[in-house]
PDB file of N, CA and C in Angstrom:
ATOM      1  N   UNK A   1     -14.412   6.627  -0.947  1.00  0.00           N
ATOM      2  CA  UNK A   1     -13.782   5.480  -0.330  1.00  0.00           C
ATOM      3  C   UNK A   1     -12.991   5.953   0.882  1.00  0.00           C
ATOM      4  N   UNK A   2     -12.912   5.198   1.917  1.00  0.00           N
ATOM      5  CA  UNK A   2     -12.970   5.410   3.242  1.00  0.00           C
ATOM      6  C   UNK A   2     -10.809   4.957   3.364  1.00  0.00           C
ATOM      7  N   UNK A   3     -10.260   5.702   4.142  1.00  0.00           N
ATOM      8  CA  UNK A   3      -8.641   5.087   3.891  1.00  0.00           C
ATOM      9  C   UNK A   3      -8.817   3.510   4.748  1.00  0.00           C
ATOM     10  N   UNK A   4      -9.685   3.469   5.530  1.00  0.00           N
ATOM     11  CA  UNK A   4      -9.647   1.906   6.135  1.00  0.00           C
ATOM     12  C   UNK A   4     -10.791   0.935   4.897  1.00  0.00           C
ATOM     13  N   UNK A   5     -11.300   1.217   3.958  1.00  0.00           N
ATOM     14  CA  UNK A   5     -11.563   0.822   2.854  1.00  0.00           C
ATOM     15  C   UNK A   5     -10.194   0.141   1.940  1.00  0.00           C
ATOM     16  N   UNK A   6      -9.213   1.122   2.185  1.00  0.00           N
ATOM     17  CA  UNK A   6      -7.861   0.642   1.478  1.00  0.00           C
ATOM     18  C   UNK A   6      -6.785  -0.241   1.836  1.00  0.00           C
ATOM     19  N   UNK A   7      -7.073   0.285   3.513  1.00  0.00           N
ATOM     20  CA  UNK A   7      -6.660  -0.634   4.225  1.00  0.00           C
ATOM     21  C   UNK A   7      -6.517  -2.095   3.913  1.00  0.00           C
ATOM     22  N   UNK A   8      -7.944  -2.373   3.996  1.00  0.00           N
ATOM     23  CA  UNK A   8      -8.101  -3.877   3.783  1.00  0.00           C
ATOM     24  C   UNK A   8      -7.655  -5.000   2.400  1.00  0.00           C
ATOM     25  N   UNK A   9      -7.288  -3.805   1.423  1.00  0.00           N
ATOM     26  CA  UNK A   9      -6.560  -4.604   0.224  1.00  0.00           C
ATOM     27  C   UNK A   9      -5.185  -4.930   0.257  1.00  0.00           C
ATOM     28  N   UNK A  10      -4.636  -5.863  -0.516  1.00  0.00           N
ATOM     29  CA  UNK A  10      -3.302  -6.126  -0.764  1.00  0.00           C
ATOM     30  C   UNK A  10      -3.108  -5.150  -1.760  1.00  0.00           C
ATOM     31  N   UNK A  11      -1.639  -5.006  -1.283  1.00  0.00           N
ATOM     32  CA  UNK A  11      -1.318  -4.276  -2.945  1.00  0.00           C
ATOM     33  C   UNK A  11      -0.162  -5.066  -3.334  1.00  0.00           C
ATOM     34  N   UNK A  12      -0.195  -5.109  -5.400  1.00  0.00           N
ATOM     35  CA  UNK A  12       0.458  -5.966  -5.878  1.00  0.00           C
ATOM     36  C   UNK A  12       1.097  -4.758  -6.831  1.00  0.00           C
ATOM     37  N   UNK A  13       2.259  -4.828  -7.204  1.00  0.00           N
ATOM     38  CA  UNK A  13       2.994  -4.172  -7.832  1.00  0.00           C
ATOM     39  C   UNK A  13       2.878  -4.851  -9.447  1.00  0.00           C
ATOM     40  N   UNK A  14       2.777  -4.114 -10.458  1.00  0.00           N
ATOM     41  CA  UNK A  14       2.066  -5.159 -11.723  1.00  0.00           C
ATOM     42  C   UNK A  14       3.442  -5.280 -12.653  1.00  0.00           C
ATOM     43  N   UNK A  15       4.736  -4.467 -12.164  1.00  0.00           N
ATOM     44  CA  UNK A  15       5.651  -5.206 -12.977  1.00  0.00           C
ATOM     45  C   UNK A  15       6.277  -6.219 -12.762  1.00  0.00           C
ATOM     46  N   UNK A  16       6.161  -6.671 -11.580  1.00  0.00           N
ATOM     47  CA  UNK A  16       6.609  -8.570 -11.034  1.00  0.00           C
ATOM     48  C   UNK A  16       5.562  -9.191 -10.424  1.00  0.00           C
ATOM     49  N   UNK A  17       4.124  -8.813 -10.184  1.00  0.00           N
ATOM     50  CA  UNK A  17       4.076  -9.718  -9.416  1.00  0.00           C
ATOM     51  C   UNK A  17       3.741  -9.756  -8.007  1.00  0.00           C
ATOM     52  N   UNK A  18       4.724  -9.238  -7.038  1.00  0.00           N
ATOM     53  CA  UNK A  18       5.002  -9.074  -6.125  1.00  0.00           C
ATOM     54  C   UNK A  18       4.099  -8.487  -4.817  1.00  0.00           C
ATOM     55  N   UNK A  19       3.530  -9.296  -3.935  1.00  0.00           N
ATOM     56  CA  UNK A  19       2.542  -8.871  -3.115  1.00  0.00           C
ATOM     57  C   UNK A  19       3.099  -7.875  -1.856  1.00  0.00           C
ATOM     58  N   UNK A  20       2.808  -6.550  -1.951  1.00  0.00           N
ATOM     59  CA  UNK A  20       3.965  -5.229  -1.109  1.00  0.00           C
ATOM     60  C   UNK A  20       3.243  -5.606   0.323  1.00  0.00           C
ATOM     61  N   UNK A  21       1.951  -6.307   0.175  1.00  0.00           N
ATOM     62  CA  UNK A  21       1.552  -6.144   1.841  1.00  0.00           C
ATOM     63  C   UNK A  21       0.296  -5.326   1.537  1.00  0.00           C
ATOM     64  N   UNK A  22      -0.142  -4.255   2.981  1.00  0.00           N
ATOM     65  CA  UNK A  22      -1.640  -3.729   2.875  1.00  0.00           C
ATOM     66  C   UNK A  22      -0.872  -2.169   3.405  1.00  0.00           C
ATOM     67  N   UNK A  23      -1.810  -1.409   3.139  1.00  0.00           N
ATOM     68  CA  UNK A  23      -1.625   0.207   3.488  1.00  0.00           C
ATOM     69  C   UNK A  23      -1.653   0.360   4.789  1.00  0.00           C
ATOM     70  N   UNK A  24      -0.302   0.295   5.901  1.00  0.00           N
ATOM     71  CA  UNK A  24      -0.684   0.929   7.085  1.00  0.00           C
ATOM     72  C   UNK A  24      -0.731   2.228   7.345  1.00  0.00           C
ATOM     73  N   UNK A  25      -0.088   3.397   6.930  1.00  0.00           N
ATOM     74  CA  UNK A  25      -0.308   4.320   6.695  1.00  0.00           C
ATOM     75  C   UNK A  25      -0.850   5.899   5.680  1.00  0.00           C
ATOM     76  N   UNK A  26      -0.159   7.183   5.970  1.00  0.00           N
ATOM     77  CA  UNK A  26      -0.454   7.868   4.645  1.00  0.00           C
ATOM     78  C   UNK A  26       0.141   9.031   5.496  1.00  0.00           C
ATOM     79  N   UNK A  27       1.118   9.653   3.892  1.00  0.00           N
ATOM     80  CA  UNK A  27       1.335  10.815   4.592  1.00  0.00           C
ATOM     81  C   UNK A  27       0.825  12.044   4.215  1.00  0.00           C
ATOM     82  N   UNK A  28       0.435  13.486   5.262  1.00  0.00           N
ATOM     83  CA  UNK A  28      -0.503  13.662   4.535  1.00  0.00           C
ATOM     84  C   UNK A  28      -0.325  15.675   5.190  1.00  0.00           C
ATOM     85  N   UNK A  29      -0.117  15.999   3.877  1.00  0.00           N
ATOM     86  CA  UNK A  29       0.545  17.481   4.043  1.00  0.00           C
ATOM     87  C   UNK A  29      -0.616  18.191   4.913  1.00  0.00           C
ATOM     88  N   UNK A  30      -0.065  19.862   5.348  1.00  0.00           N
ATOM     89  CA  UNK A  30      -0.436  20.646   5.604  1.00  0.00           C
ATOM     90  C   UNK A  30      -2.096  21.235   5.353  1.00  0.00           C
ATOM     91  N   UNK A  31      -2.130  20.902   4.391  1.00  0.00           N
ATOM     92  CA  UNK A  31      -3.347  21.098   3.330  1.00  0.00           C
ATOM     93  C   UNK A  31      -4.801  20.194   3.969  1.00  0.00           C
ATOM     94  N   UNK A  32      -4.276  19.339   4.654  1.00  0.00           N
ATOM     95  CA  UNK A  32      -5.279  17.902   4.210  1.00  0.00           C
ATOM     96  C   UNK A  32      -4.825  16.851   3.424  1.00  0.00           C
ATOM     97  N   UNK A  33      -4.417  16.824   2.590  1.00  0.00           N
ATOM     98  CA  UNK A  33      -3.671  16.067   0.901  1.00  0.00           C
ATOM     99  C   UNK A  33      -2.981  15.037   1.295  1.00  0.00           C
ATOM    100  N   UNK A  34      -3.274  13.648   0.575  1.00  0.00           N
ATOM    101  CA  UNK A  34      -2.553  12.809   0.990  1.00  0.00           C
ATOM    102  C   UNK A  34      -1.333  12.371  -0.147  1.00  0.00           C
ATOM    103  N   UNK A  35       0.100  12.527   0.436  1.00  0.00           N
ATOM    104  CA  UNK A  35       0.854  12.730  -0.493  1.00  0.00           C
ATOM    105  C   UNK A  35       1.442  11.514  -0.919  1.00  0.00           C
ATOM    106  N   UNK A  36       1.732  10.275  -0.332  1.00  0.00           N
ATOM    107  CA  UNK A  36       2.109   9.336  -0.260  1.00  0.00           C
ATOM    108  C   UNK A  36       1.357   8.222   0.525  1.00  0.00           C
ATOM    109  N   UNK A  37       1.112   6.911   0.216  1.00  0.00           N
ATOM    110  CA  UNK A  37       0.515   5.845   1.489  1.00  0.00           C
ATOM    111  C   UNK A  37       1.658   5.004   1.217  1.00  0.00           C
ATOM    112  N   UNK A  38       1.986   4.425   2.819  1.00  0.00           N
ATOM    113  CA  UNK A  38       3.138   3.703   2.936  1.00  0.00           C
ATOM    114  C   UNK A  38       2.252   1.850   3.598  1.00  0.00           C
ATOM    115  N   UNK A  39       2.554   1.055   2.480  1.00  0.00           N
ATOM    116  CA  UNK A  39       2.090  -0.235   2.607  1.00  0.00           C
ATOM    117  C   UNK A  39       3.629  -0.854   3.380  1.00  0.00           C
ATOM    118  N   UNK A  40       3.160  -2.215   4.388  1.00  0.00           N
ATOM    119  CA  UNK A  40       3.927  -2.752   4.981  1.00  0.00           C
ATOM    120  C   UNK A  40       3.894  -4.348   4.565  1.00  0.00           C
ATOM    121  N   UNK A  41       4.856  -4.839   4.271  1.00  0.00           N
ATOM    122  CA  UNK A  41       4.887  -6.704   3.391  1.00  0.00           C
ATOM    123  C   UNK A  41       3.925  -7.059   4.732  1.00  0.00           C
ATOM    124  N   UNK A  42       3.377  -8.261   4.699  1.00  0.00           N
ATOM    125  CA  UNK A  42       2.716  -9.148   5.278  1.00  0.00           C
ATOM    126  C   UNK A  42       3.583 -10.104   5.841  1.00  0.00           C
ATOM    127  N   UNK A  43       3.859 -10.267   7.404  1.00  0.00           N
ATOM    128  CA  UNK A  43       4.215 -11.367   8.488  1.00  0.00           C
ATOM    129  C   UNK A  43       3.554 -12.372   8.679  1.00  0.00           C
ATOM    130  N   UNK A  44       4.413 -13.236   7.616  1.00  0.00           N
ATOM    131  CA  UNK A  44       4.085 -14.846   7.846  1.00  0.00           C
ATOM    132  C   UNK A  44       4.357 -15.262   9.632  1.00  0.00           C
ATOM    133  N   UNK A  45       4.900 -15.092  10.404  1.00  0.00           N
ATOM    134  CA  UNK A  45       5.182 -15.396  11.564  1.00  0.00           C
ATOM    135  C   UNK A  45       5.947 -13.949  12.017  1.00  0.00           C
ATOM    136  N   UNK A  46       5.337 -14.030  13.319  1.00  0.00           N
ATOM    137  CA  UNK A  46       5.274 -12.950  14.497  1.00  0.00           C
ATOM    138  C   UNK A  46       7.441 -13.013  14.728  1.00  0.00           C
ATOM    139  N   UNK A  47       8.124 -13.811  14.562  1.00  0.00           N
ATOM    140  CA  UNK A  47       9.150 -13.519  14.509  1.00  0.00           C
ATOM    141  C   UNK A  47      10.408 -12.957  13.841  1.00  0.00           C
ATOM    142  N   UNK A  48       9.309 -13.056  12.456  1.00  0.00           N
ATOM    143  CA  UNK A  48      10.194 -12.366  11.055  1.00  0.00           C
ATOM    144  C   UNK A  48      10.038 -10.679  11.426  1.00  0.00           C
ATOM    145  N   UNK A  49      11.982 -10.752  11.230  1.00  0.00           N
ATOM    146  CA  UNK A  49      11.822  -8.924  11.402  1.00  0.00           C
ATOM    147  C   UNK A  49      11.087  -8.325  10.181  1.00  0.00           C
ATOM    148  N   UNK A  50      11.438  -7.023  10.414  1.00  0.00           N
ATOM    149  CA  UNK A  50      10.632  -6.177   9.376  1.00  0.00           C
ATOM    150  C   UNK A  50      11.516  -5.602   7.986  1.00  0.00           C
ATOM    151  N   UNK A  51      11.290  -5.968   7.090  1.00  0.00           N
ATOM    152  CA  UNK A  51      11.398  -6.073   5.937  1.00  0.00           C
ATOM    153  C   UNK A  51      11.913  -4.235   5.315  1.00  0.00           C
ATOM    154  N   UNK A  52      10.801  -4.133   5.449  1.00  0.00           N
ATOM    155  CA  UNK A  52      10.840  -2.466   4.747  1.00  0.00           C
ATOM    156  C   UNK A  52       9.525  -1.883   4.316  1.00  0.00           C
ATOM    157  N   UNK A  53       9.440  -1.194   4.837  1.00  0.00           N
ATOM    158  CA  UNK A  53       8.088  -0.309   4.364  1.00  0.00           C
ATOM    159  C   UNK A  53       8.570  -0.183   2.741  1.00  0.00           C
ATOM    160  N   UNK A  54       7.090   0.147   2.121  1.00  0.00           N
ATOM    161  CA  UNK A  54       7.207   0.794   0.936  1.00  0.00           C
ATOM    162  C   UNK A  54       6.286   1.933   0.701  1.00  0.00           C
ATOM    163  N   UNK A  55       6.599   2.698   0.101  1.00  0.00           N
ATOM    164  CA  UNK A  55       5.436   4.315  -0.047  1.00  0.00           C
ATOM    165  C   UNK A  55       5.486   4.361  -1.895  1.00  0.00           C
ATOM    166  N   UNK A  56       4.235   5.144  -1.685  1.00  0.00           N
ATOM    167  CA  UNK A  56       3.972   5.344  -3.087  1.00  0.00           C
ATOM    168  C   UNK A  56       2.825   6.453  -3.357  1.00  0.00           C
ATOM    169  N   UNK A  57       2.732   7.266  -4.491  1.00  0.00           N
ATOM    170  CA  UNK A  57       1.896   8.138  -4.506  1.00  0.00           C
ATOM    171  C   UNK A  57       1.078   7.980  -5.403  1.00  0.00           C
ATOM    172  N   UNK A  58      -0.477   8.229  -5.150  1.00  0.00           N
ATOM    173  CA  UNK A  58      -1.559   8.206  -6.023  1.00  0.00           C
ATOM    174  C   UNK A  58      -1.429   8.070  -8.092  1.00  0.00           C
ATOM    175  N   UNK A  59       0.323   8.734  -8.244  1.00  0.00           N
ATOM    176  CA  UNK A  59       0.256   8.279  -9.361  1.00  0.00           C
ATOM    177  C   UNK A  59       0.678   6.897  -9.996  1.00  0.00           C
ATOM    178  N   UNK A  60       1.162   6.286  -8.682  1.00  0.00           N
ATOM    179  CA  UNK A  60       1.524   5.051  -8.953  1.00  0.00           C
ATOM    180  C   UNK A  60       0.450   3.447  -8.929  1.00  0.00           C
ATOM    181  N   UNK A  61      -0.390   4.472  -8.397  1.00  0.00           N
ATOM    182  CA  UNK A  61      -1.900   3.382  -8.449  1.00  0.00           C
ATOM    183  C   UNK A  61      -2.054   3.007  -9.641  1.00  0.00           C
ATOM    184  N   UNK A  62      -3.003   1.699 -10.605  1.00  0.00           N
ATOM    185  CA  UNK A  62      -3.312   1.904 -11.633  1.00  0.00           C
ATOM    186  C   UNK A  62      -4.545   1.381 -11.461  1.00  0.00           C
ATOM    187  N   UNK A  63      -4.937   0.548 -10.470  1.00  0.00           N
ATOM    188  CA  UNK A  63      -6.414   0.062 -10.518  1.00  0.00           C
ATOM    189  C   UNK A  63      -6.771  -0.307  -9.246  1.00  0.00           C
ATOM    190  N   UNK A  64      -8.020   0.374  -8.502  1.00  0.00           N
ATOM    191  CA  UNK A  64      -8.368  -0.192  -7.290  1.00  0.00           C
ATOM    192  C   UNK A  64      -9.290  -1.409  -7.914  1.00  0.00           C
ATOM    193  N   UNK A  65      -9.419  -2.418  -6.959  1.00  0.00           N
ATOM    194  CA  UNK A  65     -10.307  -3.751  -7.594  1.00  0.00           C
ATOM    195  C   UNK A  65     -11.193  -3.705  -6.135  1.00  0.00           C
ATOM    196  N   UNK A  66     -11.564  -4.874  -6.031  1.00  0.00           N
ATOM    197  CA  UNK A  66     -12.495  -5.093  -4.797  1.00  0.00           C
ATOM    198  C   UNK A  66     -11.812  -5.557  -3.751  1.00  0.00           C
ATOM    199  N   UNK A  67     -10.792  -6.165  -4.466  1.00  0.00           N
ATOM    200  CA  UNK A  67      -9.698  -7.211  -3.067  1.00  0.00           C
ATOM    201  C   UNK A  67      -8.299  -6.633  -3.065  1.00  0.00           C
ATOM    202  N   UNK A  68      -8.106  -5.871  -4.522  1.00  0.00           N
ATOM    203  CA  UNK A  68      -6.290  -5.559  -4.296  1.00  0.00           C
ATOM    204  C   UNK A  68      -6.296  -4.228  -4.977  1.00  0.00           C
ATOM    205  N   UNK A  69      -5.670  -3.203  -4.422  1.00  0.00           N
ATOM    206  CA  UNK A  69      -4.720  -1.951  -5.689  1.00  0.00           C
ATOM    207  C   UNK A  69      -3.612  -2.670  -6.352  1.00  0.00           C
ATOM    208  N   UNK A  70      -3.181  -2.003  -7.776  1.00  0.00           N
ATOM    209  CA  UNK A  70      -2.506  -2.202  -8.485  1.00  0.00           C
ATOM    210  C   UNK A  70      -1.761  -1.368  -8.393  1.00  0.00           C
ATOM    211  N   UNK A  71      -0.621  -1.239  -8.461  1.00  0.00           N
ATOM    212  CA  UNK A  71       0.345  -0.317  -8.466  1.00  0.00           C
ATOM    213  C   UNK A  71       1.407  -0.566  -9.269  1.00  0.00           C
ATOM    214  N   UNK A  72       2.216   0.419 -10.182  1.00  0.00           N
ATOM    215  CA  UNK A  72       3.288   0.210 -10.630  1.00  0.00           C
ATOM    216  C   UNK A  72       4.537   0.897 -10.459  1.00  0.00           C
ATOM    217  N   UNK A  73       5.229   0.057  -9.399  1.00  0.00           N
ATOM    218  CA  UNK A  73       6.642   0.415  -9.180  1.00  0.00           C
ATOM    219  C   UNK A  73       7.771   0.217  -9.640  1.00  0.00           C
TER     220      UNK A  73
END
């Protein structure tokens, strides 16, 4: 799976609920290794400031689907 494959999902956090937004980034050591991907909430309107990134690491995934990752934060 391609990281602009991941891109294109929402991710939902499965202990509320809560839609975090889509993966704009990843951070990604020395090695190659990606240590963290940092998802950004979704802008209902171009004037709402910015919220807060959120990051999370591969162990916090619990299910890629076709349309969303699961994650538990």
């Amino acid at each position: 799976m391609m990281l602009s494959d991941l891109q294109a999902k929402d991710i939902i956090n499965i202990k509320d609920g809560n839609n975090l937004g889509r993966i704009v980034d990843a951070k990604v050591d020395e090695r190659g290794q990606i240590n963290y991907f940092v998802a950004e909430p979704k802008k209902m309107f171009k004037m709402v400031t910015r919220v807060g990134d959120v990051s999370f690491g591969f162990d916090k995934i619990k299910k890629i689907g076709e349309d969303v990752i699961l994650v538990e934060i």
